[in-house]
Protein backbone atom coordinates (compact mmCIF):
# COMPACT_ATOMS: atom_id res chain seq x y z
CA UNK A 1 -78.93 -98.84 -48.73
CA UNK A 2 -77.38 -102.29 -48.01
CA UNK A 3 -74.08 -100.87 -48.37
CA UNK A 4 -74.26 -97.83 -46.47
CA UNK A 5 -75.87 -100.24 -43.55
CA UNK A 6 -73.53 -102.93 -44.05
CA UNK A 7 -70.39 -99.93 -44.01
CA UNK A 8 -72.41 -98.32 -40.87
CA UNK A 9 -71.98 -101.80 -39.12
CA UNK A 10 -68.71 -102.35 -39.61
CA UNK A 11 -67.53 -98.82 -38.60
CA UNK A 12 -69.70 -99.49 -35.27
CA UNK A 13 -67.33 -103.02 -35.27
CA UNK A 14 -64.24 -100.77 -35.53
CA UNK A 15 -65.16 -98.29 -32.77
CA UNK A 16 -66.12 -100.99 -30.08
CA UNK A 17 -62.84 -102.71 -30.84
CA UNK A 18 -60.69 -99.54 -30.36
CA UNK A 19 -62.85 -99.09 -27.08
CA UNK A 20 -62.38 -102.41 -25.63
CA UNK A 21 -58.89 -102.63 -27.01
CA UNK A 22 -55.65 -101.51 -24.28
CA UNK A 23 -54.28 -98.55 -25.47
CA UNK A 24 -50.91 -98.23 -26.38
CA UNK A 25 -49.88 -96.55 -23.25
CA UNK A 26 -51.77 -99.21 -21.15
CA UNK A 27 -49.41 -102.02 -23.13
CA UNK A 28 -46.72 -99.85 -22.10
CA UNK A 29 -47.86 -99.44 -18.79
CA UNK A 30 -48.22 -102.92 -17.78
CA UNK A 31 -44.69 -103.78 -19.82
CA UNK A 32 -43.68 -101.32 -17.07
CA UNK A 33 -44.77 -102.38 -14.10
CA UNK A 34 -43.66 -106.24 -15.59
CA UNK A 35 -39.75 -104.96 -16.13
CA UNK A 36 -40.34 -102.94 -12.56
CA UNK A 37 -40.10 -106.28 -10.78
CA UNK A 38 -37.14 -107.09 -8.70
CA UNK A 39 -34.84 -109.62 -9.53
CA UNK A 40 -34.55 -112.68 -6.94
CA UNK A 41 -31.32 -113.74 -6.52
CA UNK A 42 -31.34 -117.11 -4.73
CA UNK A 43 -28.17 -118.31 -2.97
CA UNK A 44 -28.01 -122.26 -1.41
CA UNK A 45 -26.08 -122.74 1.20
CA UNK A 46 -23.64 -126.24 2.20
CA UNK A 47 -24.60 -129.47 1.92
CA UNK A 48 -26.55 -128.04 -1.42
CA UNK A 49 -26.73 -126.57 -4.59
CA UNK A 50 -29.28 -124.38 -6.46
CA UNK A 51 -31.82 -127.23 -7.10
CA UNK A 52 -33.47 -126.85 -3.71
CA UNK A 53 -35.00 -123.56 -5.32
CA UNK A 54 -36.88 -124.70 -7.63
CA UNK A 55 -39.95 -124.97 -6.32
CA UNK A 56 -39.54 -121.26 -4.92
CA UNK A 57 -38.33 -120.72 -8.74
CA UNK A 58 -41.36 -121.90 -10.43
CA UNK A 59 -43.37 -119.79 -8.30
CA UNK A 60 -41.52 -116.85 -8.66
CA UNK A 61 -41.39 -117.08 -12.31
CA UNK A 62 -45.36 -117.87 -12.31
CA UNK A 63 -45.92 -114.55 -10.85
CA UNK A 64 -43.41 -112.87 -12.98
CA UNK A 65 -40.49 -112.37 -10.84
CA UNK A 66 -36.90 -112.47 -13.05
CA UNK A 67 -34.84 -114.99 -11.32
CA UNK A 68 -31.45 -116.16 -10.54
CA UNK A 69 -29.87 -119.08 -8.56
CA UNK A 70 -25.99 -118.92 -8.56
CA UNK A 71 -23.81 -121.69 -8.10
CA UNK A 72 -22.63 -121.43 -4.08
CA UNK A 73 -18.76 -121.82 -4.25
CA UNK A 74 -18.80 -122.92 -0.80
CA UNK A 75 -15.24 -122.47 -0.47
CA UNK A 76 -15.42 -119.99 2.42
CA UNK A 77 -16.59 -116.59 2.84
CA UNK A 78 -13.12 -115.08 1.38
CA UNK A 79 -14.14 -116.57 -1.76
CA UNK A 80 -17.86 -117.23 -2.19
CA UNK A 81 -18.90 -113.47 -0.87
CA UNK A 82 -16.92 -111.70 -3.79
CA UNK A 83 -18.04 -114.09 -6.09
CA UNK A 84 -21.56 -113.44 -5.14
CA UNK A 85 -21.43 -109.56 -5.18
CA UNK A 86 -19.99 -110.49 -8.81
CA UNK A 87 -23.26 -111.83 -9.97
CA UNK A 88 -25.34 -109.28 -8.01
CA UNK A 89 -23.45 -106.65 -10.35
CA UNK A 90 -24.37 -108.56 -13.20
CA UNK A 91 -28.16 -107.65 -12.79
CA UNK A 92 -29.73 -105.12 -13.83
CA UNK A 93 -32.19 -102.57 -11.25
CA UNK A 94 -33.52 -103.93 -8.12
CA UNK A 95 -32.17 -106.97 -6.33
CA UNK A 96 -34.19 -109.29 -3.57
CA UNK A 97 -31.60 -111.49 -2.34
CA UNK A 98 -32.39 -114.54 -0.63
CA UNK A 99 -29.86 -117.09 0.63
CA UNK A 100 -30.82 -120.52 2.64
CA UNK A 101 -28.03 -121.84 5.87
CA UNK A 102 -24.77 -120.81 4.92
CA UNK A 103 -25.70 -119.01 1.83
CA UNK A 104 -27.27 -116.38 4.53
CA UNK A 105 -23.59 -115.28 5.74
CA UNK A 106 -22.64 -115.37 2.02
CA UNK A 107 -24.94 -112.29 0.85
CA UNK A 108 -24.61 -110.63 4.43
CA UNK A 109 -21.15 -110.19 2.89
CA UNK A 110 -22.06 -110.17 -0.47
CA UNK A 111 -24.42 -107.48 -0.21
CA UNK A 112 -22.68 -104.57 1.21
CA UNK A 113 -22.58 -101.43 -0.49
CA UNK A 114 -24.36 -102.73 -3.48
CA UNK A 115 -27.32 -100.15 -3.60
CA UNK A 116 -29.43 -102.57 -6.12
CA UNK A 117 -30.16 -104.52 -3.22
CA UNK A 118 -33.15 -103.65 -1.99
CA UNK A 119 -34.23 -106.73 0.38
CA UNK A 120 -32.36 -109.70 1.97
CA UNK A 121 -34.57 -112.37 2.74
CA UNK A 122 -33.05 -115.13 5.35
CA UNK A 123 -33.99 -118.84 5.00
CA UNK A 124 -33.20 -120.39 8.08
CA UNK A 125 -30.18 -118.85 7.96
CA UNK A 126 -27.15 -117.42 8.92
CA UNK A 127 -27.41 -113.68 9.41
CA UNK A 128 -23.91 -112.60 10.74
CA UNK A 129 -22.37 -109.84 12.20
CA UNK A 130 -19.05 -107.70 11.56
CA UNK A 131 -16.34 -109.85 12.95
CA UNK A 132 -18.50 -113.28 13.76
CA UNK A 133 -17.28 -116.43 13.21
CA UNK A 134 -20.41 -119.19 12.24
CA UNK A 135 -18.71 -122.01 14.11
CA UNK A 136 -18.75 -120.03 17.05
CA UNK A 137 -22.63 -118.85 16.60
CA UNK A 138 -23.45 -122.15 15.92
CA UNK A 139 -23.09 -123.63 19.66
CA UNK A 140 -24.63 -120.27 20.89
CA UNK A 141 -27.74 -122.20 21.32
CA UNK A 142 -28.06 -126.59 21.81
CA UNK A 143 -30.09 -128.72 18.99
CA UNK A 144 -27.61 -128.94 15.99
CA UNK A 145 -26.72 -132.28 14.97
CA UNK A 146 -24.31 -130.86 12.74
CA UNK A 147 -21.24 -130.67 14.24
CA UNK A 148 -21.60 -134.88 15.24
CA UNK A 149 -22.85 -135.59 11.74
CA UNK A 150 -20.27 -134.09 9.55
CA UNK A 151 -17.17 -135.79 8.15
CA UNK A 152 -13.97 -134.40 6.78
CA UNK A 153 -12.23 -135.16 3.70
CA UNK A 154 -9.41 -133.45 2.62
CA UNK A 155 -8.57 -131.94 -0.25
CA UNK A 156 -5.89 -130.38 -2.21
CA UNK A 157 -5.32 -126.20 -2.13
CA UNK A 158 -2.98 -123.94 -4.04
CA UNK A 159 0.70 -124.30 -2.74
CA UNK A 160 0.85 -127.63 -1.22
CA UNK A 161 -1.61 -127.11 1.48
CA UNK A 162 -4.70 -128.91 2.20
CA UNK A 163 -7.89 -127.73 2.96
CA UNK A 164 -11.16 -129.67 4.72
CA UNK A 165 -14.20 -130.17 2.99
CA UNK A 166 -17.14 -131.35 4.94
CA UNK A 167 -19.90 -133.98 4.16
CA UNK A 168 -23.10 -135.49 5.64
CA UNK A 169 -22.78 -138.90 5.48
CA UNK A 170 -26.10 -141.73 4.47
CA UNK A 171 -26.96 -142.60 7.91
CA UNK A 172 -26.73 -139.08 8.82
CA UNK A 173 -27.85 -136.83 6.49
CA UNK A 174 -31.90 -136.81 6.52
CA UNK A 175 -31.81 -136.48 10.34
CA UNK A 176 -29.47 -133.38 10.63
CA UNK A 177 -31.18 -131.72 6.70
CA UNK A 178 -34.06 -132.73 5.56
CA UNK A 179 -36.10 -134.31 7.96
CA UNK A 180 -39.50 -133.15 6.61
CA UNK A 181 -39.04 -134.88 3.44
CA UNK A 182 -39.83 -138.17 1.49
CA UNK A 183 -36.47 -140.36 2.20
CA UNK A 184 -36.42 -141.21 -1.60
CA UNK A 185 -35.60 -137.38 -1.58
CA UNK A 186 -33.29 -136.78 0.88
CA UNK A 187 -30.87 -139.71 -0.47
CA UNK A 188 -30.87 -138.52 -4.10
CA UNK A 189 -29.62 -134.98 -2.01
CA UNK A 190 -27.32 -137.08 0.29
CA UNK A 191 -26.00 -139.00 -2.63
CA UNK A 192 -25.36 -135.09 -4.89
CA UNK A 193 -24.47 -133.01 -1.84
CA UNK A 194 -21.80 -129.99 -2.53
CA UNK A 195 -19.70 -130.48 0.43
CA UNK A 196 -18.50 -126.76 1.77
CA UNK A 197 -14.94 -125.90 3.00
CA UNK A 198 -14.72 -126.46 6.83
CA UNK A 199 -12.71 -122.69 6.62
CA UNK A 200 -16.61 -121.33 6.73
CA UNK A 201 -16.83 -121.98 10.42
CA UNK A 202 -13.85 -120.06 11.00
CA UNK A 203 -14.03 -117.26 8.15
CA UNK A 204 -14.98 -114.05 9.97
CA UNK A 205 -17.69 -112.01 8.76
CA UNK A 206 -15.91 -108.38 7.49
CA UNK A 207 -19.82 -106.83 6.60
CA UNK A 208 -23.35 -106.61 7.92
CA UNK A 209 -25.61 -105.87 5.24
CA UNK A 210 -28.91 -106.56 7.52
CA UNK A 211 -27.64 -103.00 9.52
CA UNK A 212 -28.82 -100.98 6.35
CA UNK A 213 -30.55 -103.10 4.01
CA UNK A 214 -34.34 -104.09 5.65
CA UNK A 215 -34.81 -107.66 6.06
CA UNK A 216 -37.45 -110.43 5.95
CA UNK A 217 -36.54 -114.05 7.55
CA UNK A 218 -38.09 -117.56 8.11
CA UNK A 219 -37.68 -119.66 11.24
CA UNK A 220 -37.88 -123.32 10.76
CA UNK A 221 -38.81 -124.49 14.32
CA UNK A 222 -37.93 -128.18 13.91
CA UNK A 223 -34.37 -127.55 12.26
CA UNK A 224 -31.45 -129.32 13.12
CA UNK A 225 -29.17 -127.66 11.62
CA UNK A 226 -29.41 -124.09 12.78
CA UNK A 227 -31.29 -124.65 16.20
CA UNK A 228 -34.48 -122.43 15.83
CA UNK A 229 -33.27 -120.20 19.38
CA UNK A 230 -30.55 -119.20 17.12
CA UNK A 231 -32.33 -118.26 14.24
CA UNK A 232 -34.67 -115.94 16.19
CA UNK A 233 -31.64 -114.53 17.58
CA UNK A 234 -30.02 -113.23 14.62
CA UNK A 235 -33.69 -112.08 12.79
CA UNK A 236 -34.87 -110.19 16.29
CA UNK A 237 -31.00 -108.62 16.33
CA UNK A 238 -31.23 -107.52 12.23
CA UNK A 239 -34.95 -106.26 13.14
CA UNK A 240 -36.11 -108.67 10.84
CA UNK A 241 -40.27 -109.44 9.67
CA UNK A 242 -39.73 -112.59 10.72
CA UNK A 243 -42.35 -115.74 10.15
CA UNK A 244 -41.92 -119.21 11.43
CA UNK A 245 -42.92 -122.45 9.86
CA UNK A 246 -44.14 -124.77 11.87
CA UNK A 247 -42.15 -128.75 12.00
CA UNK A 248 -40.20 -127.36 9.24
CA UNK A 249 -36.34 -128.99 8.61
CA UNK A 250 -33.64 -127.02 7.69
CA UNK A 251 -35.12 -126.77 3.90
CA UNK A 252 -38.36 -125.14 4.14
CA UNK A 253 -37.81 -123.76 0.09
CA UNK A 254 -38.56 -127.15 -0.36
CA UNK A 255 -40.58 -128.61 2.41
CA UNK A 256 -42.94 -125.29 2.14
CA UNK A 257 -41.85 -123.50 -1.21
CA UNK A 258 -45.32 -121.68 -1.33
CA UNK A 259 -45.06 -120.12 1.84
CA UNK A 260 -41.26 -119.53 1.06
CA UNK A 261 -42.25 -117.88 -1.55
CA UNK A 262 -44.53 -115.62 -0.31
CA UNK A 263 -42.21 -114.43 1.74
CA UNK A 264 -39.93 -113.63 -0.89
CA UNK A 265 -42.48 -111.70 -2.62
CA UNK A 266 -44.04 -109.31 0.40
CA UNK A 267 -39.99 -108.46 0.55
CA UNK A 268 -40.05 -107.53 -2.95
CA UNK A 269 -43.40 -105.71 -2.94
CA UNK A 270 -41.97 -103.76 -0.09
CA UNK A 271 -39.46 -102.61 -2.46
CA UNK A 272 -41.94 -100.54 -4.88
């Protein structure tokens, strides 16, 4: 009798296990919907490198986004928009590409004809059309402090020429960048700036990918960088769902990476 209770039991074990348990095609189901995520692609933009993503990369990755954040060339559109669409080719299924300043004309170019990409998000950005020049955008509208800030060094190209890169110097930098952040932060990024080619105010834009790919954008109302009138003048021209962040610099990935983030993922949830 023990045994036939004791055998009873455990069979009544086994059944409420395999009741309670996900089936197989539940696993599979949520391994699905897991792998059916977009892919953020993050691209920085002057004055910067990939490390001002990362606390919109540990966000995205807590949620269970795949992400990427390339390596800017910043050598000018000619070059950093082919070597963008490069990388975009590299990945696999959907694509939510995101670029910050310059890196916003970079994946306007980048992103052309690439039908992966299935959102461009703009991060106080540059968001460029056919046959613009950004040097010419950027005194559209007064408030940059960019163009007194910068300074030139040259440096050596192919052929004996010489190109111009430009740099934000110590006294300069925070007020023009970063403004919203901790000083001991904005002079380790002062001090490891990427300088970008001075040819990316005068490169012309030769694609619009905002004219067929929908678009979500942040305004940072206390930039100096991009003045804020300009901003809302290239997200209200792409149609863009546009949010703005109030007091934010020029680097609201890192001044507000939650909200930056959020953004990031209502563009890819738009996507499914």
């Amino acid at each position: 009798m023990f045994t036939r209770r004791r055998a009873l039991a455990t069979g009544s074990v086994v059944v409420a296990a395999a009741l309670l348990a996900p089936s197989g095609s539940a696993v599979a189901a949520d391994q699905t919907r897991q792998q059916a995520k977009p892919t953020v692609v993050l691209v920085h933009g002057g004055f910067a490198d990939a490390s001002g993503w990362n606390g919109v990369i540990k966000r995205l990755r807590r949620d269970g986004y795949p992400t990427l954040a390339p390596a800017n060339p910043l050598r000018g559109l000619p070059v950093d928009a082919p070597y963008i669409a490069s990388v975009l080719k590299s990945v696999k299924g959907p694509i939510v590409l995101v670029g910050h300043s310059y890196g916003g004309a970079v994946i306007t170019n980048a992103a052309a004809g690439n039908p992966n990409v299935k959102a461009l998000v703009y991060v106080a950005a540059f968001a460029p059309d056919q046959g613009e020049q950004l040097g010419v955008l950027l005194n559209k509208y007064p408030g940059s402090l960019i163009g007194e800030s910068v300074q030139g060094v040259p440096y050596p190209l192919p052929g004996g020429k010489t190109g111009i890169d430009l740099y934000l110097p110590p006294d300069k930098f925070r007020a023009a960048f970063a403004a919203d952040l901790p000083r001991s932060t904005t002079d380790l990024m002062q001090i490891t700036q990427r300088p970008f080619a001075q040819s990316a105010l005068t490169d012309t834009t030769t694609a619009a990918a905002w004219r067929t790919i929908p678009s979500w954008a942040i305004v940072a109302t206390a930039d100096k960088a991009i003045p804020p009138a300009l901003e809302r003048f290239f997200y209200q021209r792409a149609k863009s769902r546009t949010i703005e962040v109030k007091g934010a610099s020029h680097v609201p990935m890192m001044s507000h990476p939650g909200v930056t983030t959020t953004l990031i993922e209502q563009a890819a949830n738009a996507t499914d």
